[in-house]
C-alpha atoms as a PDB file:
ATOM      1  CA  UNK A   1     100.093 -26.508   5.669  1.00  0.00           C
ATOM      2  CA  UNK A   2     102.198 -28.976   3.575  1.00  0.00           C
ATOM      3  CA  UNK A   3     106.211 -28.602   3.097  1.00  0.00           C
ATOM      4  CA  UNK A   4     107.686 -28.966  -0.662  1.00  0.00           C
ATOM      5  CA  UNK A   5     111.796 -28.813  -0.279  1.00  0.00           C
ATOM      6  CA  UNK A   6     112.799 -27.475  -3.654  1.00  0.00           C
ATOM      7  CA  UNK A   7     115.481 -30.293  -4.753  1.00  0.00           C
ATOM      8  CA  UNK A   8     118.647 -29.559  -7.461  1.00  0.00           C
ATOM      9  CA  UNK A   9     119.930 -31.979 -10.113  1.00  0.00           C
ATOM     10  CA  UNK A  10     122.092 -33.355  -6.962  1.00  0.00           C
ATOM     11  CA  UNK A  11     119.228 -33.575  -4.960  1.00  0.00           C
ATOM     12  CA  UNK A  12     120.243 -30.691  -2.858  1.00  0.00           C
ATOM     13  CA  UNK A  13     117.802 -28.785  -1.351  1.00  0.00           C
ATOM     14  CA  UNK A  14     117.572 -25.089  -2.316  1.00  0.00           C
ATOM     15  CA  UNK A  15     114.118 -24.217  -0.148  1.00  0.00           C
ATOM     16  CA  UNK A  16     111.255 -25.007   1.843  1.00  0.00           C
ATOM     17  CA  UNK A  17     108.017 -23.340   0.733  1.00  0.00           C
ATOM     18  CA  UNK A  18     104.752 -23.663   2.133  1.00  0.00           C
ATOM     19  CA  UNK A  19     101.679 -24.932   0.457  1.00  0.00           C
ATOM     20  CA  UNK A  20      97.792 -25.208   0.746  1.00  0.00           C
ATOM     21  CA  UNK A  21      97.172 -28.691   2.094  1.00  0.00           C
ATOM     22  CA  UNK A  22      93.949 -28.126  -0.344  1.00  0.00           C
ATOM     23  CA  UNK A  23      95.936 -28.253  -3.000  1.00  0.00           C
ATOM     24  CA  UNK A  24      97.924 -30.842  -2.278  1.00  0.00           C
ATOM     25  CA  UNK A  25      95.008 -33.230  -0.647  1.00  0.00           C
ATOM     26  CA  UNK A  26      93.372 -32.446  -4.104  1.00  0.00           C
ATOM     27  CA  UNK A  27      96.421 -33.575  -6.534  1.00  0.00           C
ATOM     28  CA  UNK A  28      97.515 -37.251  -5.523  1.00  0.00           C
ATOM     29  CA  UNK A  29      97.479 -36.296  -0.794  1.00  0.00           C
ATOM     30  CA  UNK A  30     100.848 -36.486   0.620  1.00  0.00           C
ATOM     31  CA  UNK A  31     103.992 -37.768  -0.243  1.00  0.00           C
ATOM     32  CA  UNK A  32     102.510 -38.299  -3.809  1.00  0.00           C
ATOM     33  CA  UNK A  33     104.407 -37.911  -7.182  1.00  0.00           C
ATOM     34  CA  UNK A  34     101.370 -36.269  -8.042  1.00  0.00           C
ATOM     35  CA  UNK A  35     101.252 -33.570  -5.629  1.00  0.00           C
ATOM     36  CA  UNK A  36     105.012 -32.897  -6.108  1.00  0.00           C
ATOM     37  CA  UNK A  37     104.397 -32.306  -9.937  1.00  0.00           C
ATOM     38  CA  UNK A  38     101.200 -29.947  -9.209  1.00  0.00           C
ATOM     39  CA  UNK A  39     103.752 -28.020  -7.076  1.00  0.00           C
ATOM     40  CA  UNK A  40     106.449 -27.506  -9.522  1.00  0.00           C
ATOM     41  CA  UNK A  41     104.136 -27.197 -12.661  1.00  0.00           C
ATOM     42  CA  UNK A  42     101.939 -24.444 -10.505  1.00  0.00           C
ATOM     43  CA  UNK A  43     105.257 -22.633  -9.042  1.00  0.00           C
ATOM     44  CA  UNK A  44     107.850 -23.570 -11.103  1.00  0.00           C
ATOM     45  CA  UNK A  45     111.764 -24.037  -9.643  1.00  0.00           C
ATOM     46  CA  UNK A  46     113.840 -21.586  -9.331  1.00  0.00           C
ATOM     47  CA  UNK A  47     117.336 -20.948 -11.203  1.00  0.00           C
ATOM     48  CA  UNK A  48     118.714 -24.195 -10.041  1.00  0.00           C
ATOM     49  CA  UNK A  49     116.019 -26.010  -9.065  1.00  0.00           C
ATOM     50  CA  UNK A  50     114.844 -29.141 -11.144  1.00  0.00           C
ATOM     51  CA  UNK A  51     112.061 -30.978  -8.903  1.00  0.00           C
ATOM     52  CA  UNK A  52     110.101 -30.707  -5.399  1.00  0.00           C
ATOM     53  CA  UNK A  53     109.402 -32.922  -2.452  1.00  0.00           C
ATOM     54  CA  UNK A  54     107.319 -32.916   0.299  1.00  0.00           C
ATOM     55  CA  UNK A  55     108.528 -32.921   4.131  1.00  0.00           C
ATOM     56  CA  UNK A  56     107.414 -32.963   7.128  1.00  0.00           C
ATOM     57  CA  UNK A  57     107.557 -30.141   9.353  1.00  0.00           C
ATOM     58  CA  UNK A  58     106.577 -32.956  12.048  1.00  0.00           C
ATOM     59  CA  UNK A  59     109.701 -35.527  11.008  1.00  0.00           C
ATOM     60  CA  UNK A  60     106.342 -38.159  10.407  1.00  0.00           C
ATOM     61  CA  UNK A  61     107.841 -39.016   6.994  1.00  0.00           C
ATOM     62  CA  UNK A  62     110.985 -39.001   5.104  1.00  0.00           C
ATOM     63  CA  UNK A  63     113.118 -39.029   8.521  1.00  0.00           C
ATOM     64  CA  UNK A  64     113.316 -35.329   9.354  1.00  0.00           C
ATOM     65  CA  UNK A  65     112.532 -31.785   7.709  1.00  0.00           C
ATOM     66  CA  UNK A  66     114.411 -31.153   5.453  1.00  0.00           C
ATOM     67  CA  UNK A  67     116.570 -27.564   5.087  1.00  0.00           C
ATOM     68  CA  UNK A  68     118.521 -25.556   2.613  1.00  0.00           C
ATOM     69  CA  UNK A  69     121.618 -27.893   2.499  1.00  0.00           C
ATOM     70  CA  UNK A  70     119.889 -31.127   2.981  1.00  0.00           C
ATOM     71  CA  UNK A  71     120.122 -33.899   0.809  1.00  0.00           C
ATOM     72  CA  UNK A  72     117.173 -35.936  -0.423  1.00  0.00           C
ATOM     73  CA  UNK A  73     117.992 -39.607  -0.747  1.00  0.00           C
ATOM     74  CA  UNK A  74     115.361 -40.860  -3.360  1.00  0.00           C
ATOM     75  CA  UNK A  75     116.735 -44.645  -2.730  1.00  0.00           C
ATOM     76  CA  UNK A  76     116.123 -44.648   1.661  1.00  0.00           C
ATOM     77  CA  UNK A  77     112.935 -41.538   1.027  1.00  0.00           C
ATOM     78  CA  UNK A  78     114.934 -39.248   3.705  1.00  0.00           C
ATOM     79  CA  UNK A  79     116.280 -35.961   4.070  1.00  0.00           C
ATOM     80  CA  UNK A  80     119.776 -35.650   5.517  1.00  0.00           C
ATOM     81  CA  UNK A  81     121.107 -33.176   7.711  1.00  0.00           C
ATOM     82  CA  UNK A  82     124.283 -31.427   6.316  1.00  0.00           C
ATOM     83  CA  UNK A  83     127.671 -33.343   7.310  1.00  0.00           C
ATOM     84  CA  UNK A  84     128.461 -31.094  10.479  1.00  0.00           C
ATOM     85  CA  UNK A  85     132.529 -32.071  10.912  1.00  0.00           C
ATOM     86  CA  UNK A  86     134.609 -33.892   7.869  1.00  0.00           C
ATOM     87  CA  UNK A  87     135.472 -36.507  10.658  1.00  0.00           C
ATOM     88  CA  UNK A  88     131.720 -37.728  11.119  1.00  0.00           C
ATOM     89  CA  UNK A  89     130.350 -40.401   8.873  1.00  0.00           C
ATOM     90  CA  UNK A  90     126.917 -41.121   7.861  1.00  0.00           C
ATOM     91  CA  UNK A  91     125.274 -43.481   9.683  1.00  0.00           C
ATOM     92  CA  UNK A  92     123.493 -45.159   6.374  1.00  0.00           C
ATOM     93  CA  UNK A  93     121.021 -47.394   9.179  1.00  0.00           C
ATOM     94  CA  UNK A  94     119.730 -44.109  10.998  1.00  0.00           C
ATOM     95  CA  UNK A  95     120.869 -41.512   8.578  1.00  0.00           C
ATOM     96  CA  UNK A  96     122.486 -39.510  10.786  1.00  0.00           C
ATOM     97  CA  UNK A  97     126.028 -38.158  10.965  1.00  0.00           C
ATOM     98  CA  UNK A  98     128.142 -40.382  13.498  1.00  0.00           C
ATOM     99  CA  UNK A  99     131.352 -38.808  15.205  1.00  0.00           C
ATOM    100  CA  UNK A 100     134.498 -40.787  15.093  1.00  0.00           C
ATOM    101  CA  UNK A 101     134.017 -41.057  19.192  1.00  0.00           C
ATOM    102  CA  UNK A 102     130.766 -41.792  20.822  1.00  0.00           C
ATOM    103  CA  UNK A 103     128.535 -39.081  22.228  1.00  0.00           C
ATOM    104  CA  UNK A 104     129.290 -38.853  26.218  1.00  0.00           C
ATOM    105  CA  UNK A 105     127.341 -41.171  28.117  1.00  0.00           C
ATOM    106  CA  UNK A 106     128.155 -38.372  31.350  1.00  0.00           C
ATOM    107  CA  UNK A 107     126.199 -35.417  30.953  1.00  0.00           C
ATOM    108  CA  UNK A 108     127.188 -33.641  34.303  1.00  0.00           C
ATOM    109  CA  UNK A 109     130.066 -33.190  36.382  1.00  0.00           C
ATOM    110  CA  UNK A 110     129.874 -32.535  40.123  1.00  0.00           C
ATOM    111  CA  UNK A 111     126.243 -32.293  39.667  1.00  0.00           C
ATOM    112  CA  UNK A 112     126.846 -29.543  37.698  1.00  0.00           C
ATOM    113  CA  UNK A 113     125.318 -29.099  34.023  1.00  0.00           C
ATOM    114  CA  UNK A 114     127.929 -28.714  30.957  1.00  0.00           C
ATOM    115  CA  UNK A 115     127.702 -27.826  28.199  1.00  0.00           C
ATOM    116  CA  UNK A 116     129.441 -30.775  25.560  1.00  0.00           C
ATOM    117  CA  UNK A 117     130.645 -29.901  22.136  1.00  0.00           C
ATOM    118  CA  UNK A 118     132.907 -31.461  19.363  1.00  0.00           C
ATOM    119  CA  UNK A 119     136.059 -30.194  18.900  1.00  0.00           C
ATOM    120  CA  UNK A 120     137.295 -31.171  15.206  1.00  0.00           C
ATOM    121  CA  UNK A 121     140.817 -30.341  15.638  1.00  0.00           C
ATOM    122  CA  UNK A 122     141.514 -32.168  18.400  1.00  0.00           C
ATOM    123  CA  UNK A 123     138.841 -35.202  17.500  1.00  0.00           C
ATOM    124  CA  UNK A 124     137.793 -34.643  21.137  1.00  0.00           C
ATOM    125  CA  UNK A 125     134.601 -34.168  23.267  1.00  0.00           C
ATOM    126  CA  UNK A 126     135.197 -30.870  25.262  1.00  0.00           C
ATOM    127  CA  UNK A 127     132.882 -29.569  28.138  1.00  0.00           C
ATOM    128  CA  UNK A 128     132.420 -26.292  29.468  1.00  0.00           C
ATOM    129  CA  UNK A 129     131.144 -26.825  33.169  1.00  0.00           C
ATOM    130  CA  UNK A 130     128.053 -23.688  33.315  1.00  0.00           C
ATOM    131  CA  UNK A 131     128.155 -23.031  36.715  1.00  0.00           C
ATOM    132  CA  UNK A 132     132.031 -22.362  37.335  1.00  0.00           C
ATOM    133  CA  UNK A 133     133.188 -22.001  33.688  1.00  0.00           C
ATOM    134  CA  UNK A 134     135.689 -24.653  34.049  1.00  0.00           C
ATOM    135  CA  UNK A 135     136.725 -26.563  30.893  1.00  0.00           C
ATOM    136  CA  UNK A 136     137.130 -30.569  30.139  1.00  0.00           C
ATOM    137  CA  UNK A 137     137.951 -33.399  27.974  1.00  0.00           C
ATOM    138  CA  UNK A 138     136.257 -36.346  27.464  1.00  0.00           C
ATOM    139  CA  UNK A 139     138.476 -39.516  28.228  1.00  0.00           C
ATOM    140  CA  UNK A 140     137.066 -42.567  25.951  1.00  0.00           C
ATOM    141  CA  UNK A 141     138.895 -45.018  28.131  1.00  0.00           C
ATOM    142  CA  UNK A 142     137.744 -43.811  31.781  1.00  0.00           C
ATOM    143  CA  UNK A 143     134.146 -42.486  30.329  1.00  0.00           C
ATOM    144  CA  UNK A 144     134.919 -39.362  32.910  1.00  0.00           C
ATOM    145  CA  UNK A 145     135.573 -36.001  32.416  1.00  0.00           C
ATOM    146  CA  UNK A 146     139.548 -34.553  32.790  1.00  0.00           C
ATOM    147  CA  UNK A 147     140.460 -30.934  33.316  1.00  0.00           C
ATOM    148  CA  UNK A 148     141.505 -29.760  30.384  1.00  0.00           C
END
């Protein structure tokens, strides 16, 4: 099965659809210019759409697979997750979106397993500790966990 992501005039993508690999293999193979105009001049685009390129449902090629809400970058060939905060920048090396504080290099506390998310408001790491329910914040300066 090949993966064409259905791309707007901003190079947002609108789909995923799934192909023959026949087809494909027989008009240019994959990641071809070919292939991607066989697609859209077999299918067509939809209201919006203006072109079609192929992912990979395996992230082998063009960094990862792409979604509705991606964005193609024709210049670096990748897809790019949606921003997922306004804080985070992209990370134009990896292409991924980088929080304004690193990840948390402690993944446990008390041997416990927690569960680590971003909170935007605050521009903080929070944990929630699974096995008691007990809540935390990540402190950049001590790399440990405080009671929140």
């Amino acid at each position: 099965m090949a993966h064409f992501a259905e791309l707007n005039k901003d190079n947002k993508v609108l789909r995923v659809l799934v192909f023959d690999n026949n087809d494909v293999n027989a008009h240019g193979g994959d990641q071809s210019e070919e292939a991607a105009e066989y697609i859209k001049s077999s299918f067509g685009t939809s209201k919006d759409g203006v072109k079609w390129v192929q992912t990979s449902y395996n992230n082998n090629f063009r960094k990862q697979y792409a979604g509705a809400g991606f964005t193609y970058n024709p210049t670096a060939d990748v897809f790019i997750a949606p921003q997922p905060y306004p804080s985070w920048s992209l990370n134009q090396t990896t292409w991924d979106w980088d929080p304004p504080i690193a990840y948390p290099t402690v993944t446990t506390i008390d041997n416990n397993p927690i569960g680590i998310y971003w909170d935007e408001s605050g521009q903080v790491w929070l944990a929630r500790d699974l096995t008691n329910d007990n809540e935390y914040t990540w402190d950049v300066n001590t790399s440990t966990w405080l009671p929140s």
